[in-house]
Protein backbone atom coordinates (compact mmCIF):
# COMPACT_ATOMS: atom_id res chain seq x y z
CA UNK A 1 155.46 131.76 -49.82
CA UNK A 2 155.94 131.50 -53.26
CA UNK A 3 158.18 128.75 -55.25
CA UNK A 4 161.37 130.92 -55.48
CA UNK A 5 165.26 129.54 -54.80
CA UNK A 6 165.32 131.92 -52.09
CA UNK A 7 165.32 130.37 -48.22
CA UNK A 8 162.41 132.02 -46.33
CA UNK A 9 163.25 135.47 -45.43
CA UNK A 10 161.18 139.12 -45.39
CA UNK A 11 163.88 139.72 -48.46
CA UNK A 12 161.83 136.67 -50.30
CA UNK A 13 159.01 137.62 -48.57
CA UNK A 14 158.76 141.20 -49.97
CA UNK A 15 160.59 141.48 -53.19
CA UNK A 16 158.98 142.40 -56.22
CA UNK A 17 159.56 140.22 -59.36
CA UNK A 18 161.78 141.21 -61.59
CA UNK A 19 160.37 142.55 -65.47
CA UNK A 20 161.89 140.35 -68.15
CA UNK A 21 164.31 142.70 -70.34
CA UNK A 22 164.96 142.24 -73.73
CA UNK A 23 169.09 140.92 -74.88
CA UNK A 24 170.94 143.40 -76.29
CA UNK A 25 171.06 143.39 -80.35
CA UNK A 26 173.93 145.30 -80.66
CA UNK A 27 177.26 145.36 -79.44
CA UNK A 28 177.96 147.84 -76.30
CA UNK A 29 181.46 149.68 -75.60
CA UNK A 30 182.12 150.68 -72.18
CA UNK A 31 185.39 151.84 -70.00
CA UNK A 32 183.97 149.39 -67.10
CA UNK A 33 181.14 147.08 -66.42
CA UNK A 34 180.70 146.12 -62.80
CA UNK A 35 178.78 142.44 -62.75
CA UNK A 36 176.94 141.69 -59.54
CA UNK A 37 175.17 143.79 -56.68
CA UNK A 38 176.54 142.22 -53.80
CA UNK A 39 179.08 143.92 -51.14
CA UNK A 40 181.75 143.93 -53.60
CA UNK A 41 180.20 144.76 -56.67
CA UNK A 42 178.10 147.79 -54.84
CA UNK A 43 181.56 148.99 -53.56
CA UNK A 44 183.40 148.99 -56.86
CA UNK A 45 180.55 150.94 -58.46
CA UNK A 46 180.50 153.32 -55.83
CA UNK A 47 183.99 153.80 -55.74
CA UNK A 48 184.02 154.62 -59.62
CA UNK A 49 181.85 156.99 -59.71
CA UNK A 50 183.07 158.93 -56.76
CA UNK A 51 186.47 158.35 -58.19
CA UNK A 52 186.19 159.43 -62.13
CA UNK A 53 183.25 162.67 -61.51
C-alpha cells in the first residue's frame, strides 16, 4: 500500500489521489460555506440546499 496517513483500509486502498488546485486570488463572498465532508458537514450541506431551493 502506498505511504499515505491513512490506516489500511479498501477506502486507502481504492481512493484516487486528489489533483492539486490552485489558491484562490481573489476574495470570495458567500451566504454559507460548509468546511468538512464528514457526517456533519454532509448533513448541513444537504440540509441547505433542501432548505433554501
Amino acid at each position: 500500500m502506498a505511504n499515505t496517513p491513512y490506516p489500511e483500509s479498501y477506502y486507502a486502498a481504492s481512493a484516487n489521489a486528489v489533483p492539486p488546485r490552485p489558491a484562490l486570488q481573489d476574495d470570495v463572498e458567500t451566504d454559507v460555506c460548509v468546511i468538512g465532508a464528514g457526517y456533519t458537514g454532509l448533513s448541513s450541506a444537504l440540509f441547505l440546499l433542501e432548505s433554501f431551493r
